[in-house]
PDB file of N, CA and C in Angstrom:
ATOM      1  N   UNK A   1      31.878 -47.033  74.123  1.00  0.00           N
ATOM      2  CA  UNK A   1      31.671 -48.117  75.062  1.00  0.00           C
ATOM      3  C   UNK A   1      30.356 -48.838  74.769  1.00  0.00           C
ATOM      4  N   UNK A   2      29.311 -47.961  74.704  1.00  0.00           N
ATOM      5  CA  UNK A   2      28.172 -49.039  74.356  1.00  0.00           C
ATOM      6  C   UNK A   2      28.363 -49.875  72.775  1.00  0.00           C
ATOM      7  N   UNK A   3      28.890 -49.332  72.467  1.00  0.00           N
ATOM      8  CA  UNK A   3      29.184 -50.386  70.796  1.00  0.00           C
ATOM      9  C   UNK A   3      29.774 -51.562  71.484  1.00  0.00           C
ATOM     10  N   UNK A   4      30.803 -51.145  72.008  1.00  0.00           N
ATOM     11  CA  UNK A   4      31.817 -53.038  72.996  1.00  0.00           C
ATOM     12  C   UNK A   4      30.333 -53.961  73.750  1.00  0.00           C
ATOM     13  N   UNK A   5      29.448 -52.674  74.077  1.00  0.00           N
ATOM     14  CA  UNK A   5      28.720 -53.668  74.668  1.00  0.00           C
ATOM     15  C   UNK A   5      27.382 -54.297  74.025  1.00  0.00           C
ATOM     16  N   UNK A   6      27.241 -53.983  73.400  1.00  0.00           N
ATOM     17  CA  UNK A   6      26.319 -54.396  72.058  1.00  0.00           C
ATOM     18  C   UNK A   6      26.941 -55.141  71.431  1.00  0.00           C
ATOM     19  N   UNK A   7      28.395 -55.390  71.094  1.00  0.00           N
ATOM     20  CA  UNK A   7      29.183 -56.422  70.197  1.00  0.00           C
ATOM     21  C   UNK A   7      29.334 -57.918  71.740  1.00  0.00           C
ATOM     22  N   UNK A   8      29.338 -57.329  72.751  1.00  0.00           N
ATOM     23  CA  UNK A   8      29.873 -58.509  73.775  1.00  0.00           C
ATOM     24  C   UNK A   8      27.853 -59.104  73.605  1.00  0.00           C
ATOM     25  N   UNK A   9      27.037 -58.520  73.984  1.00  0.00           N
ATOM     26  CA  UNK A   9      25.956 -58.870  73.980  1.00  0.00           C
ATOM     27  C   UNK A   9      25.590 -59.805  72.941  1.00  0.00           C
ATOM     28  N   UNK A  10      26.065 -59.433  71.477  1.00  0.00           N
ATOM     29  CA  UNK A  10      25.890 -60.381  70.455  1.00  0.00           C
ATOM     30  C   UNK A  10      26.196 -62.070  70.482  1.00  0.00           C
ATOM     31  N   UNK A  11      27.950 -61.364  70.776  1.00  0.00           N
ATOM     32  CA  UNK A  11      28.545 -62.649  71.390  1.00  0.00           C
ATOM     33  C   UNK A  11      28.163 -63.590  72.138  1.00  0.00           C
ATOM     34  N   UNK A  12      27.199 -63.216  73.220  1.00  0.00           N
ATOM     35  CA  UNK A  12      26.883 -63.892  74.189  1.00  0.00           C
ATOM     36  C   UNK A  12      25.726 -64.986  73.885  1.00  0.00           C
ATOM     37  N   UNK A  13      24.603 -63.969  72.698  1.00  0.00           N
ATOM     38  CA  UNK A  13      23.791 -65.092  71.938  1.00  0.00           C
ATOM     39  C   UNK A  13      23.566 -65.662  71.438  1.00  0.00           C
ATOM     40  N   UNK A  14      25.062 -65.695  70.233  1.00  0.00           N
ATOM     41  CA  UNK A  14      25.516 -66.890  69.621  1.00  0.00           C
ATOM     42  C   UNK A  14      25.538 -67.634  70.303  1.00  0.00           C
ATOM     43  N   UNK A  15      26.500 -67.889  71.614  1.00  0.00           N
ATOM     44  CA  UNK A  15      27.259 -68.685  72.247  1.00  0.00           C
ATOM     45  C   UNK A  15      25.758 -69.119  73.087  1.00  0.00           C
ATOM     46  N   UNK A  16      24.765 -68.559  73.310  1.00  0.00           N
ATOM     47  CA  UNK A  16      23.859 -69.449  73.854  1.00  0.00           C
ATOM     48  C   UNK A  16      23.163 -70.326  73.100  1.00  0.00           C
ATOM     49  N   UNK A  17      22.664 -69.727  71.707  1.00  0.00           N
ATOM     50  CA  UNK A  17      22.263 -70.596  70.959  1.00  0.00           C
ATOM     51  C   UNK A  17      22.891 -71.972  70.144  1.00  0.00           C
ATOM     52  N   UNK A  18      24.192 -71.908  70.562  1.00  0.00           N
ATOM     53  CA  UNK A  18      24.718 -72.942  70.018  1.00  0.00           C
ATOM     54  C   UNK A  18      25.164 -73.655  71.098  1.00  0.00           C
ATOM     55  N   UNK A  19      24.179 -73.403  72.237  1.00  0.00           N
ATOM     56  CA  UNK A  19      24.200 -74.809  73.737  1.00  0.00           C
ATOM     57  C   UNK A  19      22.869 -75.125  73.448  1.00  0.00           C
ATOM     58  N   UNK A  20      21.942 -74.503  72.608  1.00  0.00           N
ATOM     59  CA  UNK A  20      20.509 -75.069  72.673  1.00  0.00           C
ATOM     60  C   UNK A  20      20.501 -76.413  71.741  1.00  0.00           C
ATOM     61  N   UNK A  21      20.026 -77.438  72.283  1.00  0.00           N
ATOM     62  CA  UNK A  21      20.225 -78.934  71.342  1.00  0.00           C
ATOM     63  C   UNK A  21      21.374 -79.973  71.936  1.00  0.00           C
ATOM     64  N   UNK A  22      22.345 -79.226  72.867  1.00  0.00           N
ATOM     65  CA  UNK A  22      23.294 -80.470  73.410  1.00  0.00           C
ATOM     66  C   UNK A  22      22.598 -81.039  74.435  1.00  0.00           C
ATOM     67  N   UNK A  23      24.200 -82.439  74.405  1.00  0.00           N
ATOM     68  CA  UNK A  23      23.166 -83.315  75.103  1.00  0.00           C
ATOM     69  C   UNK A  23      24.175 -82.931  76.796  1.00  0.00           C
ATOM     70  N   UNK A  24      23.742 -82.989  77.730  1.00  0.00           N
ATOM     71  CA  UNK A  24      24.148 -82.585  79.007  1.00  0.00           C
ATOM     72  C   UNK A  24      24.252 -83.936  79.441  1.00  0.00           C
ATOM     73  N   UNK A  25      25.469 -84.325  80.050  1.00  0.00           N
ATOM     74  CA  UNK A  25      26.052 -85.497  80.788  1.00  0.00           C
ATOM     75  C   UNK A  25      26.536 -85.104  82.243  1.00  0.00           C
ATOM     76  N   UNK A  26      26.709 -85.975  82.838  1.00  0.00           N
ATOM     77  CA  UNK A  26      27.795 -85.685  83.700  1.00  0.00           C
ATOM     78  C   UNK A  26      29.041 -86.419  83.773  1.00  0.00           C
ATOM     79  N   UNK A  27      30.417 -85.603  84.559  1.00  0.00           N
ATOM     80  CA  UNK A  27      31.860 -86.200  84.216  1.00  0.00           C
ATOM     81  C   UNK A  27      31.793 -87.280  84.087  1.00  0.00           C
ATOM     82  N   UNK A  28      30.906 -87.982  85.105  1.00  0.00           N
ATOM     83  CA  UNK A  28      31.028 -89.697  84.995  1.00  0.00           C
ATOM     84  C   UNK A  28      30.218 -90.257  83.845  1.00  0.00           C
ATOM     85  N   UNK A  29      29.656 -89.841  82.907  1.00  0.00           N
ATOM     86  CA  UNK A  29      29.380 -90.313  81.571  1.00  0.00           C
ATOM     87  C   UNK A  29      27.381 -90.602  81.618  1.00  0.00           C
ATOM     88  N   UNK A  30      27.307 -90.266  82.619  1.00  0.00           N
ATOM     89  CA  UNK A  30      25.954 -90.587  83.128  1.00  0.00           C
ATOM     90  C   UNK A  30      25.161 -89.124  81.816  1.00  0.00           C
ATOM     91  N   UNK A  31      23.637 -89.713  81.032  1.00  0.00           N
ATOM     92  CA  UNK A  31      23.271 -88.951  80.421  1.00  0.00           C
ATOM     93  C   UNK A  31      22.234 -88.352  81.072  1.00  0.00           C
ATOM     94  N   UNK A  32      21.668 -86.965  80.873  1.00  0.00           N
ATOM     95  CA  UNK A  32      20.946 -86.410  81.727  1.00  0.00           C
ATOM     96  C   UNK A  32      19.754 -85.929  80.959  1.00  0.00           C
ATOM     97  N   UNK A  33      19.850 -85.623  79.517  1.00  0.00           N
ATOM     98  CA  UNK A  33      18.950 -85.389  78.562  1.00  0.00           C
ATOM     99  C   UNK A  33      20.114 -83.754  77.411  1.00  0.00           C
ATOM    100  N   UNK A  34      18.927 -83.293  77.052  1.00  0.00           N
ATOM    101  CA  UNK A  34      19.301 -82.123  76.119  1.00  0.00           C
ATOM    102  C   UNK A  34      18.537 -80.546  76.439  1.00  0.00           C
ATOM    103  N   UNK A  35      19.708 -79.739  76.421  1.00  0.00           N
ATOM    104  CA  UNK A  35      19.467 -78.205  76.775  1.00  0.00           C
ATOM    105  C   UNK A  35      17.994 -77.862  75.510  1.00  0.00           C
ATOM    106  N   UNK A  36      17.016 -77.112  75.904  1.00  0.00           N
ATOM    107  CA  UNK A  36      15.889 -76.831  75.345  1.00  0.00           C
ATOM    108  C   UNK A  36      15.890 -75.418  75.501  1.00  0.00           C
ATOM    109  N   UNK A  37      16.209 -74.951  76.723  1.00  0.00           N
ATOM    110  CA  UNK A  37      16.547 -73.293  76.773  1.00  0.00           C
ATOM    111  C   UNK A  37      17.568 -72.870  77.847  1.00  0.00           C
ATOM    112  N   UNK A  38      17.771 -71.571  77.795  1.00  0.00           N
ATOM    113  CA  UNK A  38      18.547 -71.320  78.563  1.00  0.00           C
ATOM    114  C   UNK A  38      18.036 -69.496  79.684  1.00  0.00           C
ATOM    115  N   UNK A  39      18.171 -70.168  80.614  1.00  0.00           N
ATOM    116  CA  UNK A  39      17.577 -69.154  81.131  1.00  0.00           C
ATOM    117  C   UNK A  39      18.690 -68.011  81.944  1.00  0.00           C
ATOM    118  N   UNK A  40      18.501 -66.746  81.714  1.00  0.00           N
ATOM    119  CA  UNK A  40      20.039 -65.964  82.027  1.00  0.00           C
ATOM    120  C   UNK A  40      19.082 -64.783  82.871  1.00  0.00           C
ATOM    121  N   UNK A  41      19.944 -63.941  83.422  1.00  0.00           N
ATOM    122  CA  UNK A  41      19.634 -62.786  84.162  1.00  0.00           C
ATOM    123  C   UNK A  41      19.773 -61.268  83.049  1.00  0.00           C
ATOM    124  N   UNK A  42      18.440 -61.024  82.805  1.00  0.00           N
ATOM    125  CA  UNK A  42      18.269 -59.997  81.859  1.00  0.00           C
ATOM    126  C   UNK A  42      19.399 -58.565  82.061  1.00  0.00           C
ATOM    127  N   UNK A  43      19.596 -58.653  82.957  1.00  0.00           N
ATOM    128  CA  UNK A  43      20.224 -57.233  83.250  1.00  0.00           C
ATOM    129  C   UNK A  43      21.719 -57.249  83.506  1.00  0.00           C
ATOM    130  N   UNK A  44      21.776 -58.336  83.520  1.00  0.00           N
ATOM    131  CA  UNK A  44      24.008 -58.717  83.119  1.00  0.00           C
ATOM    132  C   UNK A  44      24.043 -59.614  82.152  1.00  0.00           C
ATOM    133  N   UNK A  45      22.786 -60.279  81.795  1.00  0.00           N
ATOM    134  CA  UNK A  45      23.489 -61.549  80.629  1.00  0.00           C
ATOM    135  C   UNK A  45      23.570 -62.891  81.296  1.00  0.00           C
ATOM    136  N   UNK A  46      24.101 -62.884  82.581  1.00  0.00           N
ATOM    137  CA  UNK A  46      24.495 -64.179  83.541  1.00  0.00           C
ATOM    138  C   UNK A  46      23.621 -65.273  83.276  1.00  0.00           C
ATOM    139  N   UNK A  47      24.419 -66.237  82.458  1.00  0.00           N
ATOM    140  CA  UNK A  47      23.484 -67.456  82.526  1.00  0.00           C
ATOM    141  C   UNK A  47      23.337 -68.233  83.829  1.00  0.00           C
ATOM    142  N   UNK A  48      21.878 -68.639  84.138  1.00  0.00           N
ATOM    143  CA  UNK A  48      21.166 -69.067  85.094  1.00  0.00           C
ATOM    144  C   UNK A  48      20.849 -70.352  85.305  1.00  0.00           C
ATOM    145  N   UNK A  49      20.087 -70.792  84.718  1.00  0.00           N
ATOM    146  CA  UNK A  49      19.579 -72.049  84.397  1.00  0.00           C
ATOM    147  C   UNK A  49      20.065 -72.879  82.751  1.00  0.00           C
ATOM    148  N   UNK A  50      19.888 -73.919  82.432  1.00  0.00           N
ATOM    149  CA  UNK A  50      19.672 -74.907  81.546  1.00  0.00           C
ATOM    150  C   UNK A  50      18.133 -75.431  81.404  1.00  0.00           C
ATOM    151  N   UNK A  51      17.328 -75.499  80.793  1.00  0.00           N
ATOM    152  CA  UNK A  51      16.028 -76.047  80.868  1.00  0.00           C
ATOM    153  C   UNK A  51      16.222 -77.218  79.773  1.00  0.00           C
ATOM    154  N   UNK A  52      15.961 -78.668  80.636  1.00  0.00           N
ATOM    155  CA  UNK A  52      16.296 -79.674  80.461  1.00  0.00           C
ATOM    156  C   UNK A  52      14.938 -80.324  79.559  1.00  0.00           C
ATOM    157  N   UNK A  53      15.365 -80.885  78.589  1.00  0.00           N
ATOM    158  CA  UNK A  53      14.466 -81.461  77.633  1.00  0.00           C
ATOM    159  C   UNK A  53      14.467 -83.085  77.038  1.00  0.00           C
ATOM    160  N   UNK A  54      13.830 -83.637  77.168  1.00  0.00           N
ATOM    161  CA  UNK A  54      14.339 -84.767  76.884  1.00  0.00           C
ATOM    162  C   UNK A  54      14.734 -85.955  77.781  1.00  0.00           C
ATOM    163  N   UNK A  55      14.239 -85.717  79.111  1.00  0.00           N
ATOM    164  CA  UNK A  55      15.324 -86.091  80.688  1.00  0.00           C
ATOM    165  C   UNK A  55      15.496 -87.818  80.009  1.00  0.00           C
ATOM    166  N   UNK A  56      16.340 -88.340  80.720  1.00  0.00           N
ATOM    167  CA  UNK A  56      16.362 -89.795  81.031  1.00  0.00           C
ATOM    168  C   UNK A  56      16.036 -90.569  81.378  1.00  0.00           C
ATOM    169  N   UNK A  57      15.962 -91.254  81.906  1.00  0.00           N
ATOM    170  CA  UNK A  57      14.630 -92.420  83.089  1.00  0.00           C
ATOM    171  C   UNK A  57      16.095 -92.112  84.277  1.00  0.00           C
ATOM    172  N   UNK A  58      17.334 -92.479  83.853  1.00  0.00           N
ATOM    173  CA  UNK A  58      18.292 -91.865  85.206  1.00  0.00           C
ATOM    174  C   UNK A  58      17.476 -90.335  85.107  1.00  0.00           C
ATOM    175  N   UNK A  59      17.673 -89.183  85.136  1.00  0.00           N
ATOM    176  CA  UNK A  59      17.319 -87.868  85.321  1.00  0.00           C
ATOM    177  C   UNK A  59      16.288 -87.660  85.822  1.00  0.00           C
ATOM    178  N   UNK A  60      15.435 -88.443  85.429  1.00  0.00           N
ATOM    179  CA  UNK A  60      13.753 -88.496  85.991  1.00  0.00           C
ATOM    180  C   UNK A  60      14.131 -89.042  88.173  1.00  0.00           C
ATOM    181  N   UNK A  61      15.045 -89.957  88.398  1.00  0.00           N
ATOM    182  CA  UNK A  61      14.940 -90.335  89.433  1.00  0.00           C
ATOM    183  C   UNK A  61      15.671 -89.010  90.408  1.00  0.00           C
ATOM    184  N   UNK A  62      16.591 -88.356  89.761  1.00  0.00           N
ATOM    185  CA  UNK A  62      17.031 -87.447  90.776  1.00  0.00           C
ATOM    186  C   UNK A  62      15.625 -86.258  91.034  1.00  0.00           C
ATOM    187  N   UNK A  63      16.284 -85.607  92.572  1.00  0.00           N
ATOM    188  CA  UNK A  63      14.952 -84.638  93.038  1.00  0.00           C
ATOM    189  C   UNK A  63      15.974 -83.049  92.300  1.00  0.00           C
ATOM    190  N   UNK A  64      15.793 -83.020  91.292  1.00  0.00           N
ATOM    191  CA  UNK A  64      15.949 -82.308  90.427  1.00  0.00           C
ATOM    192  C   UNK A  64      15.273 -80.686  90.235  1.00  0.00           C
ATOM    193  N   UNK A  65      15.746 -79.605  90.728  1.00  0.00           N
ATOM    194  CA  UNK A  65      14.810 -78.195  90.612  1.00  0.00           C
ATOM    195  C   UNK A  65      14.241 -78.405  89.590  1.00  0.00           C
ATOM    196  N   UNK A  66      12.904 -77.757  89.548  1.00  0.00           N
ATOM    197  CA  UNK A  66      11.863 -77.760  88.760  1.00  0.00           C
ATOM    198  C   UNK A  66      11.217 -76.208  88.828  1.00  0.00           C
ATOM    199  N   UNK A  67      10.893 -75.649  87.507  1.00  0.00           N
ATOM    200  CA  UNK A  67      10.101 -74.428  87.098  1.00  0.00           C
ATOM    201  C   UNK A  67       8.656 -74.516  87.489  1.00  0.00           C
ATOM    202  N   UNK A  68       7.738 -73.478  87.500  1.00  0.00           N
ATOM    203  CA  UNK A  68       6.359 -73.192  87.619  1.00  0.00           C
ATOM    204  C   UNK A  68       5.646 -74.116  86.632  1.00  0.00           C
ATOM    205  N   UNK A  69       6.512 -74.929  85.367  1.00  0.00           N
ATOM    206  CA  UNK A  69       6.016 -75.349  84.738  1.00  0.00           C
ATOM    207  C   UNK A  69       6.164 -77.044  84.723  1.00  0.00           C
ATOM    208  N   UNK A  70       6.976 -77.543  85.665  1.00  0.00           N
ATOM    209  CA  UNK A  70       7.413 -78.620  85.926  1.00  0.00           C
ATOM    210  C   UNK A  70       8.626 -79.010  85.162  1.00  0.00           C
ATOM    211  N   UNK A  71       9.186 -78.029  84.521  1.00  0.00           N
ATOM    212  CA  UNK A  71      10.632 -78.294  83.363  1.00  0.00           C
ATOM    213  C   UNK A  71      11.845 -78.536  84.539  1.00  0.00           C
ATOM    214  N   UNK A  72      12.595 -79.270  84.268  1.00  0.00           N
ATOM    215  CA  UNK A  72      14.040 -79.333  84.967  1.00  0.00           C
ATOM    216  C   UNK A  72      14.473 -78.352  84.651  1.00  0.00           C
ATOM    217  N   UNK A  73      15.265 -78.218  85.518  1.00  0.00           N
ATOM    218  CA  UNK A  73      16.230 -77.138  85.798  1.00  0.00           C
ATOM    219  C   UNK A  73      17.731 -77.678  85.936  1.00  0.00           C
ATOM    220  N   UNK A  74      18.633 -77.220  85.174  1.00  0.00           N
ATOM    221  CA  UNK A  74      19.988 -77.856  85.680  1.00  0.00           C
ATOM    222  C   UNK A  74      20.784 -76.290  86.028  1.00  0.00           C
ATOM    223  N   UNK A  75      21.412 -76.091  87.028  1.00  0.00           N
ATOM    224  CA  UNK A  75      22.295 -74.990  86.935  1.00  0.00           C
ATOM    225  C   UNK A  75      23.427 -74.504  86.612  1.00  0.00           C
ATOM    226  N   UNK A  76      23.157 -73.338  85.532  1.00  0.00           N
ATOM    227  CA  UNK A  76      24.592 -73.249  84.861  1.00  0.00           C
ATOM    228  C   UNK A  76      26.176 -73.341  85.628  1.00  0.00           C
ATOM    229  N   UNK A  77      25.679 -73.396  86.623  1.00  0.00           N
ATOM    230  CA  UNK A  77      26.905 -73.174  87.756  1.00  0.00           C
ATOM    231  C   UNK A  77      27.667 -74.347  87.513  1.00  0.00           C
ATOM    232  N   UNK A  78      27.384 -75.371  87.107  1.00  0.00           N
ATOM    233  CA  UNK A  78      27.578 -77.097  87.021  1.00  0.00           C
ATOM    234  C   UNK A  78      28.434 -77.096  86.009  1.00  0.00           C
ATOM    235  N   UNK A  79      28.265 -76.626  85.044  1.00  0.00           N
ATOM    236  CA  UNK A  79      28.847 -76.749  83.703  1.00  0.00           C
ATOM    237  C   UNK A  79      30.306 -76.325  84.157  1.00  0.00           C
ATOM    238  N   UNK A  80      30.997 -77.733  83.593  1.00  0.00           N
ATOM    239  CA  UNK A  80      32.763 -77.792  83.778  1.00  0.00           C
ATOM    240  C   UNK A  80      33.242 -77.595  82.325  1.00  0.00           C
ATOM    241  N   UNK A  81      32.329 -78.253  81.506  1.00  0.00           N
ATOM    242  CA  UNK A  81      33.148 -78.489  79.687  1.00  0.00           C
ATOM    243  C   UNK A  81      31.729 -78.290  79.048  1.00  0.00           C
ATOM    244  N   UNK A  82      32.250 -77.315  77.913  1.00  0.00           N
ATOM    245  CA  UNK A  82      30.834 -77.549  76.590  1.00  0.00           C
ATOM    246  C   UNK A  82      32.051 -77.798  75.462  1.00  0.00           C
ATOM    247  N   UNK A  83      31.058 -78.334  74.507  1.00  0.00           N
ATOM    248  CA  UNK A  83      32.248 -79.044  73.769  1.00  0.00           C
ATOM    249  C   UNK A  83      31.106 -79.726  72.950  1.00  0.00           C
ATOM    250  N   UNK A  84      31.566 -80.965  72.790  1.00  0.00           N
ATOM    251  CA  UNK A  84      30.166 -81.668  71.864  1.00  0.00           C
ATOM    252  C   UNK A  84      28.822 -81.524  72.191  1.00  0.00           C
ATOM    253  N   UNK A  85      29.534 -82.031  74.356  1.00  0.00           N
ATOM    254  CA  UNK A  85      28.702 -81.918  75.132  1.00  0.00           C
ATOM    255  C   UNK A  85      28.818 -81.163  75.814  1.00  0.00           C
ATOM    256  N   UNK A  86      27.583 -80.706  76.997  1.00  0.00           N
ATOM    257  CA  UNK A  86      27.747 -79.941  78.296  1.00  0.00           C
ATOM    258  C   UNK A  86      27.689 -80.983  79.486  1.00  0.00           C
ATOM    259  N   UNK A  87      29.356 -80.698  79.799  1.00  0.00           N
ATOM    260  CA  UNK A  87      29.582 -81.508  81.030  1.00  0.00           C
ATOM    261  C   UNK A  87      28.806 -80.960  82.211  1.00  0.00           C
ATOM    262  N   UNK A  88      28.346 -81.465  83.060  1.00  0.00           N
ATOM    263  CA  UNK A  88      28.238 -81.136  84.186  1.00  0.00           C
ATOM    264  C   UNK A  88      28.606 -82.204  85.876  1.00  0.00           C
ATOM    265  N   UNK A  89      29.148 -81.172  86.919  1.00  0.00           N
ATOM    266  CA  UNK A  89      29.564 -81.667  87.884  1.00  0.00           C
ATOM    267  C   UNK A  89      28.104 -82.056  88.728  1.00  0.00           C
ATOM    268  N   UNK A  90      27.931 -83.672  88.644  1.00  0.00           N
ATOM    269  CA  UNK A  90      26.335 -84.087  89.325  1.00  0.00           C
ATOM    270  C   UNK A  90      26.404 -83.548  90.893  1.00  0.00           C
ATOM    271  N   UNK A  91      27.577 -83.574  91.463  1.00  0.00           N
ATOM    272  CA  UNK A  91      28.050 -82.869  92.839  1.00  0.00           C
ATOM    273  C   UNK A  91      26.917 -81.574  93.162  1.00  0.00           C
ATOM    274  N   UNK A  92      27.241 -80.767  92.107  1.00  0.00           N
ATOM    275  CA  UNK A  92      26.705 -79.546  91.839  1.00  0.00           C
ATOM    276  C   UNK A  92      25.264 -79.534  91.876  1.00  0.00           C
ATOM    277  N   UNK A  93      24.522 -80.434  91.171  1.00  0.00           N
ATOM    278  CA  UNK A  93      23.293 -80.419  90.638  1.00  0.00           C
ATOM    279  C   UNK A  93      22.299 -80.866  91.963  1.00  0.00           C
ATOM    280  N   UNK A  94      22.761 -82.003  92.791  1.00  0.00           N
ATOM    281  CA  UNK A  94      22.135 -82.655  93.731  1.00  0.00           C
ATOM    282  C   UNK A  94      22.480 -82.622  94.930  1.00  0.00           C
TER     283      UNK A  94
END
């Protein structure tokens, strides 16, 4: 069993590192900027956050969660489609 979970763990950091660099929209085509990191819950994996890089002059106007460091925050919860892009539901976000 811990081998499955050391192989699912692997899995999981590919699949994060290849959301680091998209560009995050929402359904309605609106651009929001690009994923810079990704912030997850150490002790299940559960991705948490998106740390937003790059924002928009739209992105800049929403009241948008913000880190200790002033970084956006988008929540993974939002994400409907990754794909080229990471869709997200703005419903969700605001």
């Amino acid at each position: 069993m811990a081998e499955t979970e050391k192989n699912m763990g692997e899995e999981d950091k590919k699949f994060s590192r290849q959301l680091i660099g998209k560009t995050i929209v929402s359904k309605t085509g609106k651009k929001f900027g690009e994923v810079g990191d990704i912030i997850f819950e150490t002790k299940t994996g559960e991705l948490i956050h998106m740390v937003l890089i790059n924002p928009t002059s739209y992105t800049e106007k929403l009241d948008l969660e913000k880190d200790k460091k002033g970084q956006i925050l988008v929540p993974f919860s939002a994400v409907i489609a990754v794909g080229d892009f990471m869709v997200v539901a703005e419903e969700d976000i605001i």
